[in-house]
PDB file of N, CA and C in Angstrom:
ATOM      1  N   UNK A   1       0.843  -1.187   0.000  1.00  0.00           N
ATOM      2  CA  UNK A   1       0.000   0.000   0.000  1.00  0.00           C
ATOM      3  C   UNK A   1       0.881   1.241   0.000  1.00  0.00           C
ATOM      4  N   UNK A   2       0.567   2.453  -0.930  1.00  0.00           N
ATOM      5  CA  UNK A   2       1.205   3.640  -0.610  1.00  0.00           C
ATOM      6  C   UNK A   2       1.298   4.016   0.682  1.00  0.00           C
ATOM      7  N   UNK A   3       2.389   4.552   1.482  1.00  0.00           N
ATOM      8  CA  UNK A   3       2.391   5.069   2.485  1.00  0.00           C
ATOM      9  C   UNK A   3       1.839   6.987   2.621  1.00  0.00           C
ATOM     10  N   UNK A   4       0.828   6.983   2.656  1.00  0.00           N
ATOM     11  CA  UNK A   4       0.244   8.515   2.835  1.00  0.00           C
ATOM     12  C   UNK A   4      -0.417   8.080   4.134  1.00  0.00           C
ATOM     13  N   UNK A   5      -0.105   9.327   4.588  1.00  0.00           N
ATOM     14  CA  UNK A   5      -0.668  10.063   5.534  1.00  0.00           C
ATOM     15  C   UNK A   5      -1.804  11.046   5.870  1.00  0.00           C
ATOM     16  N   UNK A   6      -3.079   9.659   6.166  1.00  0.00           N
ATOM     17  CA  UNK A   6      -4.349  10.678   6.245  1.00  0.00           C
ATOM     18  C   UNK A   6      -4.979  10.864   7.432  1.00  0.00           C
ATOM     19  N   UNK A   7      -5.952  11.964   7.466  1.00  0.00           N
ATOM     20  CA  UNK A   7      -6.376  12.456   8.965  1.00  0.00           C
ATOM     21  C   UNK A   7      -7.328  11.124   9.119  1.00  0.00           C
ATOM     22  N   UNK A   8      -7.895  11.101  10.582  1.00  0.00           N
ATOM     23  CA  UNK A   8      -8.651   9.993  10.823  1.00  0.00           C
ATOM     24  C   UNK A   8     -10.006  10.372  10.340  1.00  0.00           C
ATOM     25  N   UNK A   9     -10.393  11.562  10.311  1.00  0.00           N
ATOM     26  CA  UNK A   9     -11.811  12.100   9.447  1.00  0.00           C
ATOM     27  C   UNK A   9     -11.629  11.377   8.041  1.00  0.00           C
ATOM     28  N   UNK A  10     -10.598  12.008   7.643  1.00  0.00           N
ATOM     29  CA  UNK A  10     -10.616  11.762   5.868  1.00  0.00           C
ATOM     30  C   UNK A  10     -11.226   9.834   6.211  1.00  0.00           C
ATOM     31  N   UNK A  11     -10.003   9.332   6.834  1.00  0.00           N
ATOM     32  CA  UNK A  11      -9.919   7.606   6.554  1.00  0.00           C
ATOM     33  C   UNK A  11     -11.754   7.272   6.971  1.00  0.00           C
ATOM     34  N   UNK A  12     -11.796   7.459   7.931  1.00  0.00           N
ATOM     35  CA  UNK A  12     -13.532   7.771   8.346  1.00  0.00           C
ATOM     36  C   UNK A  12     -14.565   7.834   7.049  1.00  0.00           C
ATOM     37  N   UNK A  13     -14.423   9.275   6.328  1.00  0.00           N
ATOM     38  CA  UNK A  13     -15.246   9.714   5.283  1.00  0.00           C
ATOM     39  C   UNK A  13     -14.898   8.449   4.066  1.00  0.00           C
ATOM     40  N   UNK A  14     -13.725   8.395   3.921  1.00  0.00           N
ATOM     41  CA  UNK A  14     -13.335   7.059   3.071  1.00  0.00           C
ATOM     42  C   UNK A  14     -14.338   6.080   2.839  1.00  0.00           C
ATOM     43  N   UNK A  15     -13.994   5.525   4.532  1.00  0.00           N
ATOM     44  CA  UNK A  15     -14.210   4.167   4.652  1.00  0.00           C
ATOM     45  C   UNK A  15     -16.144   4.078   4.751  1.00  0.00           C
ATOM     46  N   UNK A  16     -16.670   5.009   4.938  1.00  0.00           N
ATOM     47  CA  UNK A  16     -18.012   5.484   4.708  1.00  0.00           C
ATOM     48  C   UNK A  16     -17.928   5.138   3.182  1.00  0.00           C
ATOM     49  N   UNK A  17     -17.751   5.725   1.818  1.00  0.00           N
ATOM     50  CA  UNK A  17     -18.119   5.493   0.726  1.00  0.00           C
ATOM     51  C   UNK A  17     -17.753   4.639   0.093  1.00  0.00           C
ATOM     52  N   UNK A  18     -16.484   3.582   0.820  1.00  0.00           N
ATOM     53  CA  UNK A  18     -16.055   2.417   0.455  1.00  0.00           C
ATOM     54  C   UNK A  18     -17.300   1.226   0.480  1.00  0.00           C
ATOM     55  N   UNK A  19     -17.712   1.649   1.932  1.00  0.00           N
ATOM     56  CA  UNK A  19     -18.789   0.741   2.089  1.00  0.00           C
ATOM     57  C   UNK A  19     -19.892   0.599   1.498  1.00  0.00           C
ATOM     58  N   UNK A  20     -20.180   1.643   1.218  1.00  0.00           N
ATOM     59  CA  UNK A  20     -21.707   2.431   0.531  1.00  0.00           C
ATOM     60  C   UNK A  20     -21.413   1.186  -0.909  1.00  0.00           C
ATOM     61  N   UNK A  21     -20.080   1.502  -1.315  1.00  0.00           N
ATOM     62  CA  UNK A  21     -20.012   1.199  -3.049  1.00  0.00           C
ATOM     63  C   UNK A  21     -20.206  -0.561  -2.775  1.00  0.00           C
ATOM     64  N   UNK A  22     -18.994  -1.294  -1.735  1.00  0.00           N
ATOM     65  CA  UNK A  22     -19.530  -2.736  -2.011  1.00  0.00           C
ATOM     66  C   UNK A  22     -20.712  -3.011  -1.455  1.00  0.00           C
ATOM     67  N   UNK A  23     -21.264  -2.142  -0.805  1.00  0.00           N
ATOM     68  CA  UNK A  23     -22.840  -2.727  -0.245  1.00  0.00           C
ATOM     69  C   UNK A  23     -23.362  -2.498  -1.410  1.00  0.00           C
ATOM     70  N   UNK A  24     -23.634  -1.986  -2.378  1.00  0.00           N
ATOM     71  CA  UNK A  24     -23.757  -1.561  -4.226  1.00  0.00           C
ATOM     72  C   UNK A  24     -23.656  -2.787  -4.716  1.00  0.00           C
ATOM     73  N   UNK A  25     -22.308  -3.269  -4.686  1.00  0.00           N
ATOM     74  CA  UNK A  25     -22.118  -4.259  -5.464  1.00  0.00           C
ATOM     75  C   UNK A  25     -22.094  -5.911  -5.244  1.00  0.00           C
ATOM     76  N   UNK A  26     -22.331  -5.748  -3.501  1.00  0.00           N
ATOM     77  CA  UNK A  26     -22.465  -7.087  -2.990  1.00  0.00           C
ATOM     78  C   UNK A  26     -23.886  -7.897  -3.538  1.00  0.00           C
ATOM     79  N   UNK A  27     -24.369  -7.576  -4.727  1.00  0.00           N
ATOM     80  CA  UNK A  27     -25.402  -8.133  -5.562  1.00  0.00           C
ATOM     81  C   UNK A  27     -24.937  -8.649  -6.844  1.00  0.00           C
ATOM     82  N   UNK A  28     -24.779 -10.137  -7.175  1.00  0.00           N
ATOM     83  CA  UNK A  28     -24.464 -10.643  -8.353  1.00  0.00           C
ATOM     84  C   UNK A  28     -25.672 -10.264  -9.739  1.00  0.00           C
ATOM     85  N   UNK A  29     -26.674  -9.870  -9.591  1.00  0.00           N
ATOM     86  CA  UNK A  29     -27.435  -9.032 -10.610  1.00  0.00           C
ATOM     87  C   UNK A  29     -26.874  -7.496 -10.819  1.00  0.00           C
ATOM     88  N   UNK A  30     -26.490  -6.949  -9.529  1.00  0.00           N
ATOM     89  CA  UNK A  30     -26.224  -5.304  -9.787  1.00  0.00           C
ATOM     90  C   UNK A  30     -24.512  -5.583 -10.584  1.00  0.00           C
ATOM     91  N   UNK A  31     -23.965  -6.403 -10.115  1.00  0.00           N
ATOM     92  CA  UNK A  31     -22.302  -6.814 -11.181  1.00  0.00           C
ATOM     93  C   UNK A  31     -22.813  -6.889 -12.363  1.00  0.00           C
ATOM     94  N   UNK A  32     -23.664  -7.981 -12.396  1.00  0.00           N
ATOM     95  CA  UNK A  32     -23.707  -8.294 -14.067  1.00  0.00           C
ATOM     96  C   UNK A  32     -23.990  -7.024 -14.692  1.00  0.00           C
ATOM     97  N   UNK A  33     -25.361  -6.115 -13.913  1.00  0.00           N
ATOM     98  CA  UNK A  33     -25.457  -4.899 -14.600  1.00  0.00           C
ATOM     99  C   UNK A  33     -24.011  -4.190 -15.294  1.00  0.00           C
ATOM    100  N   UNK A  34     -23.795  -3.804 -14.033  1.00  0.00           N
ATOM    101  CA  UNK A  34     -22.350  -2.562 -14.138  1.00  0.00           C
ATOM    102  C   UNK A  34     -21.790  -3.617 -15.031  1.00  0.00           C
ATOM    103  N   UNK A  35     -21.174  -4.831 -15.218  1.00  0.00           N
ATOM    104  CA  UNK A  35     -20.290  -4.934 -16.859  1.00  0.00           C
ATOM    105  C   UNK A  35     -21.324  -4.721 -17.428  1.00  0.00           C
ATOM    106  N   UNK A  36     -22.570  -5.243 -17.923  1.00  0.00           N
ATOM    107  CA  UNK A  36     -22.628  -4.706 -19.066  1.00  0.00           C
ATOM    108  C   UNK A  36     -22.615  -3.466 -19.594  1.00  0.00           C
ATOM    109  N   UNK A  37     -22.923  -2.530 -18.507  1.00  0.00           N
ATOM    110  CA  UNK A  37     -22.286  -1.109 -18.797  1.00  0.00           C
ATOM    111  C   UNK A  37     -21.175  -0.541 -19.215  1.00  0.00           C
ATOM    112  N   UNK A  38     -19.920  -1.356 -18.598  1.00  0.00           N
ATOM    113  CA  UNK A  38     -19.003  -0.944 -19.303  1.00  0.00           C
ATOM    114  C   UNK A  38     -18.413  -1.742 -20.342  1.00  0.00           C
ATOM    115  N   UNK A  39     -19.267  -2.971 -20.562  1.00  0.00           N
ATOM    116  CA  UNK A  39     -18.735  -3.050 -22.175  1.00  0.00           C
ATOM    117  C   UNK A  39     -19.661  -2.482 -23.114  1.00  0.00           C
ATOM    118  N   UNK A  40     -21.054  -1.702 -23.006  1.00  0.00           N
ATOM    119  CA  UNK A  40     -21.616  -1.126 -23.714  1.00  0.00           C
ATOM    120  C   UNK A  40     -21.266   0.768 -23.863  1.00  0.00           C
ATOM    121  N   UNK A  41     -20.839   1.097 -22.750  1.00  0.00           N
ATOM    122  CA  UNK A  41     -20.604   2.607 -22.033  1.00  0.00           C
ATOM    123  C   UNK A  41     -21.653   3.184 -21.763  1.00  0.00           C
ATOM    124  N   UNK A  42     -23.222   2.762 -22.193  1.00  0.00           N
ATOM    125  CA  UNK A  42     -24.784   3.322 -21.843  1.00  0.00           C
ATOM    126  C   UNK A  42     -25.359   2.389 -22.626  1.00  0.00           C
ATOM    127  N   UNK A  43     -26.849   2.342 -21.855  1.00  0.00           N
ATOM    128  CA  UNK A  43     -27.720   1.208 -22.498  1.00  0.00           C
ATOM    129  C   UNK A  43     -28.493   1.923 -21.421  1.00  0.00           C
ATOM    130  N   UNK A  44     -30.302   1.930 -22.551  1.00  0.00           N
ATOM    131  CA  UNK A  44     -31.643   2.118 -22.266  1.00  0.00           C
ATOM    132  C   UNK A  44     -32.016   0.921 -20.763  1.00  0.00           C
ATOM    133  N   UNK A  45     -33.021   0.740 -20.117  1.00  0.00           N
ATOM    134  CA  UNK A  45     -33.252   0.546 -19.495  1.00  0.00           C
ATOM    135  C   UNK A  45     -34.384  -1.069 -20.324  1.00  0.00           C
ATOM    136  N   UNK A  46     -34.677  -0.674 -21.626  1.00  0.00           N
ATOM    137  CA  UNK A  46     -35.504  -1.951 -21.824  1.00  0.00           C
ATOM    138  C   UNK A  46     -34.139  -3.007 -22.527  1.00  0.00           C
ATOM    139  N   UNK A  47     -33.593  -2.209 -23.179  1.00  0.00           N
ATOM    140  CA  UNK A  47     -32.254  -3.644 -23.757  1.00  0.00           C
ATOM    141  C   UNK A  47     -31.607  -4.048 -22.457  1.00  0.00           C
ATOM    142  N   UNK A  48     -31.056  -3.298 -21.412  1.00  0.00           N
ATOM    143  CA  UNK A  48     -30.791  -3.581 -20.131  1.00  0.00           C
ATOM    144  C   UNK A  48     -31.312  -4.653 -19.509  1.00  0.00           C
ATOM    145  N   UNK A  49     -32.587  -4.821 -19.227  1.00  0.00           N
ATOM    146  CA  UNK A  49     -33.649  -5.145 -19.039  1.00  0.00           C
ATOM    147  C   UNK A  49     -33.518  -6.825 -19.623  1.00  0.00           C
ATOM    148  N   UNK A  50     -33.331  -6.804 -20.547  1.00  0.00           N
ATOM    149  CA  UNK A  50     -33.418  -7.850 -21.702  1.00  0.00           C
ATOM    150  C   UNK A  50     -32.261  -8.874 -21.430  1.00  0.00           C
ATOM    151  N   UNK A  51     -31.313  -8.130 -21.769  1.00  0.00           N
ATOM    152  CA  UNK A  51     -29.660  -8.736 -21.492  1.00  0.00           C
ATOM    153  C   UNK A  51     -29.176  -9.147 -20.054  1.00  0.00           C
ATOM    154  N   UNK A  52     -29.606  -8.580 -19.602  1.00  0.00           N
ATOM    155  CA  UNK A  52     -29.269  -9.361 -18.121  1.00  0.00           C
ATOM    156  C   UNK A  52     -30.680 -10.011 -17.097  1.00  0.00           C
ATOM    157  N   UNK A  53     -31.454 -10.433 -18.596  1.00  0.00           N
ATOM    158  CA  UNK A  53     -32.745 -10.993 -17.707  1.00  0.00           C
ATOM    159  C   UNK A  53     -33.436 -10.911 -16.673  1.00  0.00           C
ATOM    160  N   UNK A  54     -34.096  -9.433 -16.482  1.00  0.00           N
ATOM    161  CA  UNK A  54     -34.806  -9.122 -14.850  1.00  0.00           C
ATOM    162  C   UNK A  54     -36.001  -8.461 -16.099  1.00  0.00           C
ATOM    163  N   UNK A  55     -36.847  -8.019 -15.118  1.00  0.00           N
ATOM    164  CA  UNK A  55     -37.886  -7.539 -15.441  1.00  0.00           C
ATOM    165  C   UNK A  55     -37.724  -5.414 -15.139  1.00  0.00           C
ATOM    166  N   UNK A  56     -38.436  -4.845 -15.951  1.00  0.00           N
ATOM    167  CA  UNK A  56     -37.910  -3.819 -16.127  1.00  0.00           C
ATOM    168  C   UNK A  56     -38.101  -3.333 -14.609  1.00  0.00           C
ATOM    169  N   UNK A  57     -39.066  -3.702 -13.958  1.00  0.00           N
ATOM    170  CA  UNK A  57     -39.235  -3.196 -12.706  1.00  0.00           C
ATOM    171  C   UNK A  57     -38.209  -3.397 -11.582  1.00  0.00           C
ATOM    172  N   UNK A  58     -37.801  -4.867 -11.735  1.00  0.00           N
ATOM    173  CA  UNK A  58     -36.547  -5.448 -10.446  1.00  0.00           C
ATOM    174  C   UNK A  58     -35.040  -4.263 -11.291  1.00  0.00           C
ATOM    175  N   UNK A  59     -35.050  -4.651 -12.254  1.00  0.00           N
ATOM    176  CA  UNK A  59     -34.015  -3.978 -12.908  1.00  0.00           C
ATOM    177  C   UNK A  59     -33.555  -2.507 -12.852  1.00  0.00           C
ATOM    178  N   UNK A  60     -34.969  -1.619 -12.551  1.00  0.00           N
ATOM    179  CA  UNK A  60     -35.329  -0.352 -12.011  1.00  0.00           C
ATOM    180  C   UNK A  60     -34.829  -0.137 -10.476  1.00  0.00           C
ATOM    181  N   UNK A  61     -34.995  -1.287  -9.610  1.00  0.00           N
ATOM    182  CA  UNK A  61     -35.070  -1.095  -8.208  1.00  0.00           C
ATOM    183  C   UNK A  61     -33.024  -1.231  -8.089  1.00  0.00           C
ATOM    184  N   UNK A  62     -32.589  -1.988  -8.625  1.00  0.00           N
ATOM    185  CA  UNK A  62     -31.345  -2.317  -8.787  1.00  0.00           C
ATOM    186  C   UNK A  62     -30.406  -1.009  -9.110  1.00  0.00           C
ATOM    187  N   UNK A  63     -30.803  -0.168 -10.288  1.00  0.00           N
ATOM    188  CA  UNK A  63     -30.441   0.666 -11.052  1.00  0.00           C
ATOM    189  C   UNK A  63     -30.734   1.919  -9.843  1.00  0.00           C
ATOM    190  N   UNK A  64     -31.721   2.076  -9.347  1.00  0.00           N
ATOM    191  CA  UNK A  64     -31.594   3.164  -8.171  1.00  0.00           C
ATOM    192  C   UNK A  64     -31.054   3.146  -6.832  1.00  0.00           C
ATOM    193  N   UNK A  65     -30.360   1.930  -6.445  1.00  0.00           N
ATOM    194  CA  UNK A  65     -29.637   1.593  -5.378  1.00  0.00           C
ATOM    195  C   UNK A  65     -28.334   1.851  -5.793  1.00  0.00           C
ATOM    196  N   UNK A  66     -27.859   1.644  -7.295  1.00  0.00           N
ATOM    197  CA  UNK A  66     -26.322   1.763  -7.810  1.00  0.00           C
ATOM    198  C   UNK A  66     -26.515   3.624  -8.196  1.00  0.00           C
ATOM    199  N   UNK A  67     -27.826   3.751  -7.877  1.00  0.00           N
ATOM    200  CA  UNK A  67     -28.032   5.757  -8.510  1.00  0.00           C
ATOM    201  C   UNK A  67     -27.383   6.288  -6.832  1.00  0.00           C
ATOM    202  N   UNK A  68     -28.036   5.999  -5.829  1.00  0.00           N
ATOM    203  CA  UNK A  68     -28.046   5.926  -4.711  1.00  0.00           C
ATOM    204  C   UNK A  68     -26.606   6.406  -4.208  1.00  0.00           C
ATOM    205  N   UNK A  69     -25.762   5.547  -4.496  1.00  0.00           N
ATOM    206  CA  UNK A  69     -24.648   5.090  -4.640  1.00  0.00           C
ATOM    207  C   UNK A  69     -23.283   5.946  -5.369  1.00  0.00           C
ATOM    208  N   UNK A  70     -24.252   6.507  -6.198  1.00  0.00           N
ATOM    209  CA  UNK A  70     -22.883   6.990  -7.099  1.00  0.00           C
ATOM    210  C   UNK A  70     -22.207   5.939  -8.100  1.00  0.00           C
ATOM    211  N   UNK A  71     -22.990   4.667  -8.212  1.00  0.00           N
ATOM    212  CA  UNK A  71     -22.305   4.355  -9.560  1.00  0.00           C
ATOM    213  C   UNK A  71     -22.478   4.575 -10.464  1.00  0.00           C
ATOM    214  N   UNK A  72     -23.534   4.601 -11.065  1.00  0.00           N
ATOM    215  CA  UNK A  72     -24.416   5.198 -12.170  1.00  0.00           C
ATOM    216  C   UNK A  72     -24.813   6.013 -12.385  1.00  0.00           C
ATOM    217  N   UNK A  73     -25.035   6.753 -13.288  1.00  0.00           N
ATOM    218  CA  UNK A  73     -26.034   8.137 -13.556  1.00  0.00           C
ATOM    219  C   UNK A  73     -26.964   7.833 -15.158  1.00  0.00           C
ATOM    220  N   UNK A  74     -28.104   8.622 -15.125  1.00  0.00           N
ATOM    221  CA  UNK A  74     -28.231   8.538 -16.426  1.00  0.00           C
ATOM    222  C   UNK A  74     -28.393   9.805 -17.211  1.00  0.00           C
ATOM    223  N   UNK A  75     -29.032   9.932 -18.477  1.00  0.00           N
ATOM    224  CA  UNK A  75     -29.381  11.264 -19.361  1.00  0.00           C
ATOM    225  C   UNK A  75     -30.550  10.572 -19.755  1.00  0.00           C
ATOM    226  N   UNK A  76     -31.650  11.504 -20.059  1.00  0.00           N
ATOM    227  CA  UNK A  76     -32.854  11.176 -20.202  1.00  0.00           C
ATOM    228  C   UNK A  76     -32.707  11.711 -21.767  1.00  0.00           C
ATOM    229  N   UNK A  77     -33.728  10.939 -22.622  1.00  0.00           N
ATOM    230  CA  UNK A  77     -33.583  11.256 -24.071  1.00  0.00           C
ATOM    231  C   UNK A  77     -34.870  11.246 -24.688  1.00  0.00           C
ATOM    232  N   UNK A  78     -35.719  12.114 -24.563  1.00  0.00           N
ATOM    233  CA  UNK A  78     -37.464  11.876 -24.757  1.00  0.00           C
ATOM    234  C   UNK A  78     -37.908  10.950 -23.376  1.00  0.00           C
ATOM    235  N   UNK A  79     -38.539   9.929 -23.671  1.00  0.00           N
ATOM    236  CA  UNK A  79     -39.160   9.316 -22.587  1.00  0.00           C
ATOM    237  C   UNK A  79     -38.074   8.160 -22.289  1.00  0.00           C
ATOM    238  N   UNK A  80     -37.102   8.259 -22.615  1.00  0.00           N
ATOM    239  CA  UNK A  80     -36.160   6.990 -22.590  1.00  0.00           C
ATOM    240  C   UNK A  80     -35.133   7.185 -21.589  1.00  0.00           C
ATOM    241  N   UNK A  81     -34.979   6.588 -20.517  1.00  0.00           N
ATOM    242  CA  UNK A  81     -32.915   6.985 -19.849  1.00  0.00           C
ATOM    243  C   UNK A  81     -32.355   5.925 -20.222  1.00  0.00           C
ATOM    244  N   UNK A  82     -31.234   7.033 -20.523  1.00  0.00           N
ATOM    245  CA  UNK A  82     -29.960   5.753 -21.002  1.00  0.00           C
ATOM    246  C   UNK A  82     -28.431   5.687 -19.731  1.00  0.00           C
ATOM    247  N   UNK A  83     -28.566   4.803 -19.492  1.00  0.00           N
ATOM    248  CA  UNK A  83     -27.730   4.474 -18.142  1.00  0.00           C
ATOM    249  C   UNK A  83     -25.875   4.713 -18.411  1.00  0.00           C
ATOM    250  N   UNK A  84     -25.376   4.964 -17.707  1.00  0.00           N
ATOM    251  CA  UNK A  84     -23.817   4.669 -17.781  1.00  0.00           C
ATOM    252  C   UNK A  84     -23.184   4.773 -16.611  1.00  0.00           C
ATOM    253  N   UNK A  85     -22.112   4.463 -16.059  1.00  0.00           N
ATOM    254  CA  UNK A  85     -21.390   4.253 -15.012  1.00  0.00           C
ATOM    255  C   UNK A  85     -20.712   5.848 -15.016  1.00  0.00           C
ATOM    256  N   UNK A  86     -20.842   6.013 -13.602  1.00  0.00           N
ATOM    257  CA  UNK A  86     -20.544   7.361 -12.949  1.00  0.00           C
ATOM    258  C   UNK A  86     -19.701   8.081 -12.923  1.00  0.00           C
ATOM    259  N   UNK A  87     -18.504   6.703 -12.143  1.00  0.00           N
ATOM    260  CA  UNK A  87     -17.578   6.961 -11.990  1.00  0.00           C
ATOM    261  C   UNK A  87     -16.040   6.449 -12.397  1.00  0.00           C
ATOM    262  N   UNK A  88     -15.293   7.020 -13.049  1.00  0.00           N
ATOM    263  CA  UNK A  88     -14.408   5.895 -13.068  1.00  0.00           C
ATOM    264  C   UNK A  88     -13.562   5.121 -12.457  1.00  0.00           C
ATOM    265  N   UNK A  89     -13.564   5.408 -11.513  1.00  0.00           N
ATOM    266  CA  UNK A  89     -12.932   4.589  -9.996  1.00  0.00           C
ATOM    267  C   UNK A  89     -13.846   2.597 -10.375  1.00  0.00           C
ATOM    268  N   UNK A  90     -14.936   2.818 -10.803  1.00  0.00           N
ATOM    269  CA  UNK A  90     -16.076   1.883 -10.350  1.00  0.00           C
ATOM    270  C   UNK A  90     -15.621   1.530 -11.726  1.00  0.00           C
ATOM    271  N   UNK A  91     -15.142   1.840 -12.565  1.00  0.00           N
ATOM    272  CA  UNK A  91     -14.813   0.948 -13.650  1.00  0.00           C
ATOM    273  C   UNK A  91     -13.581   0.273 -13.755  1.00  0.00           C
ATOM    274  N   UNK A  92     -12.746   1.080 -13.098  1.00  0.00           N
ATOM    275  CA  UNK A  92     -10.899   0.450 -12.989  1.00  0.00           C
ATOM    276  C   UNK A  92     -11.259  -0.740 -11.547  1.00  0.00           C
ATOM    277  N   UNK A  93     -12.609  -0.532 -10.553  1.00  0.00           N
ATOM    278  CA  UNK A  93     -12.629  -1.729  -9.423  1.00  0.00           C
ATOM    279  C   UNK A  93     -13.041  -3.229 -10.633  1.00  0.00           C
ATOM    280  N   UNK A  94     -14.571  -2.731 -11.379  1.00  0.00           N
ATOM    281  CA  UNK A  94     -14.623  -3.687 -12.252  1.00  0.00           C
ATOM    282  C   UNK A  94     -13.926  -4.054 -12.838  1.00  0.00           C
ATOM    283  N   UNK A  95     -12.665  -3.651 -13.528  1.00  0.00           N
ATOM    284  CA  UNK A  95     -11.550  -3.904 -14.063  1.00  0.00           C
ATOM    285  C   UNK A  95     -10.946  -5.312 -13.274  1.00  0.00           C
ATOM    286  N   UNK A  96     -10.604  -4.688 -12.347  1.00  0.00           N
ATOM    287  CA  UNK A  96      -9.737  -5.291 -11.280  1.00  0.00           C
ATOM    288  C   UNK A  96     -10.659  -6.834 -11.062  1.00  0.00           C
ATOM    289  N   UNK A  97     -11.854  -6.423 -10.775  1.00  0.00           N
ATOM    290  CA  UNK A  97     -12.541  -7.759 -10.525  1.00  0.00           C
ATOM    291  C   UNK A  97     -12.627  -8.926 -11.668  1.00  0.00           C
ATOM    292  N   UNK A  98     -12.519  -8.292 -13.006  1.00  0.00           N
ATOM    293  CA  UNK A  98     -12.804  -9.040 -13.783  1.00  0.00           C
ATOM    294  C   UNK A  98     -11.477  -9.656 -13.913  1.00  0.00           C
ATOM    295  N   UNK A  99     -10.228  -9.155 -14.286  1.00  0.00           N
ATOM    296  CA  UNK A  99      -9.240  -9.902 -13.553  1.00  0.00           C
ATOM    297  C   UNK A  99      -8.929 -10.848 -12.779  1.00  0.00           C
ATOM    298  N   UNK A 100      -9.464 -10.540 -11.598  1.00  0.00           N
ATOM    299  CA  UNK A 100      -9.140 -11.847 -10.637  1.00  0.00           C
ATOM    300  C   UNK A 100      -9.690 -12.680 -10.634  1.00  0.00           C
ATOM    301  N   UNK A 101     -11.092 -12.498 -10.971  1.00  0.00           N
ATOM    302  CA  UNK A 101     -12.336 -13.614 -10.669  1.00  0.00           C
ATOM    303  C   UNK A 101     -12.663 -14.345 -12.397  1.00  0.00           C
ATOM    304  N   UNK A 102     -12.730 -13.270 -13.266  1.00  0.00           N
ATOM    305  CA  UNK A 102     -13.345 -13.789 -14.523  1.00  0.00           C
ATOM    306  C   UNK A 102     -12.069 -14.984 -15.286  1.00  0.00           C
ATOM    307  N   UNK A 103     -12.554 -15.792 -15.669  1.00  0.00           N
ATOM    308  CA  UNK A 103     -11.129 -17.025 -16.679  1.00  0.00           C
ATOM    309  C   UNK A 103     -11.818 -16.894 -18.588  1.00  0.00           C
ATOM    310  N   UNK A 104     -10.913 -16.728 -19.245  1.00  0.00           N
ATOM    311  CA  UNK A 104     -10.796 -16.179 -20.509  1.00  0.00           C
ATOM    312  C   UNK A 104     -11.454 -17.335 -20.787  1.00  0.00           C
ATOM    313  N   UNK A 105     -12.281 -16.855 -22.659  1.00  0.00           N
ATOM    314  CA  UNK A 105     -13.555 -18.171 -23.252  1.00  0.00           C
ATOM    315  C   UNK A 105     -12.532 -18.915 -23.264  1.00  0.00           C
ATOM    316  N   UNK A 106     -11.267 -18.624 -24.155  1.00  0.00           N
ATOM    317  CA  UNK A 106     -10.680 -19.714 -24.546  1.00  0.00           C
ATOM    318  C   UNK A 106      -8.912 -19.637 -24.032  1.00  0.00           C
ATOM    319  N   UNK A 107      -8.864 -19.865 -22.875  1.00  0.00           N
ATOM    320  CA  UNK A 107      -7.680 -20.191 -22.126  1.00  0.00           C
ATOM    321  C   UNK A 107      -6.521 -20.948 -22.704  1.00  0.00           C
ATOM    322  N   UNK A 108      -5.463 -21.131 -22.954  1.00  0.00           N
ATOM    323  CA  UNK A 108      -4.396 -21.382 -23.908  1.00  0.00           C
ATOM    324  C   UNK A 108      -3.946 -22.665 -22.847  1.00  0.00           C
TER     325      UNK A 108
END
């Protein structure tokens, strides 16, 4: 770990939004979401919907806990929102996760 030197507030305020984010992601539906976000970079709420098999409503309740959160945000486009990941911290963690945990289609 870098050695910096932080106040016990800061590590405090930290460790507050650290938690916030894996309590976010301690849901294997809200993961699958967030990749497909970032291998799409935004997606509507009904292809969303579709691709990771929930119903638009569970998929809704999911999507405002990761809003909640700060992972996600969207832009509204007529009657449509189109979703994308917030932050990029939450894409270099997905990064990281897909790394450790995910094994390639076709492994050598």
């Amino acid at each position: 770990m870098p050695s910096k030197i932080f106040s016990p507030q800061g590590i405090e305020k930290a460790a507050v939004e650290v938690a916030g984010v894996l309590r976010a992601l301690a849901n294997e539906r809200r993961l699958v979401i967030l990749c497909k976000l970032v291998e799409r970079g935004e997606a509507n709420v009904n292809s969303l919907a579709e691709t990771v098999g929930l119903s638009q409503s569970a998929l809704s309740q999911h999507l405002a806990k990761m809003r909640e959160e700060g992972l996600v945000t969207y832009r509204r486009e007529s009657q449509t929102l189109w979703y994308r990941i917030a932050d990029p911290r939450i894409e270099d963690l997905l990064a990281t996760l897909h790394t450790l945990y995910c094994k390639p289609l076709n492994p050598r």
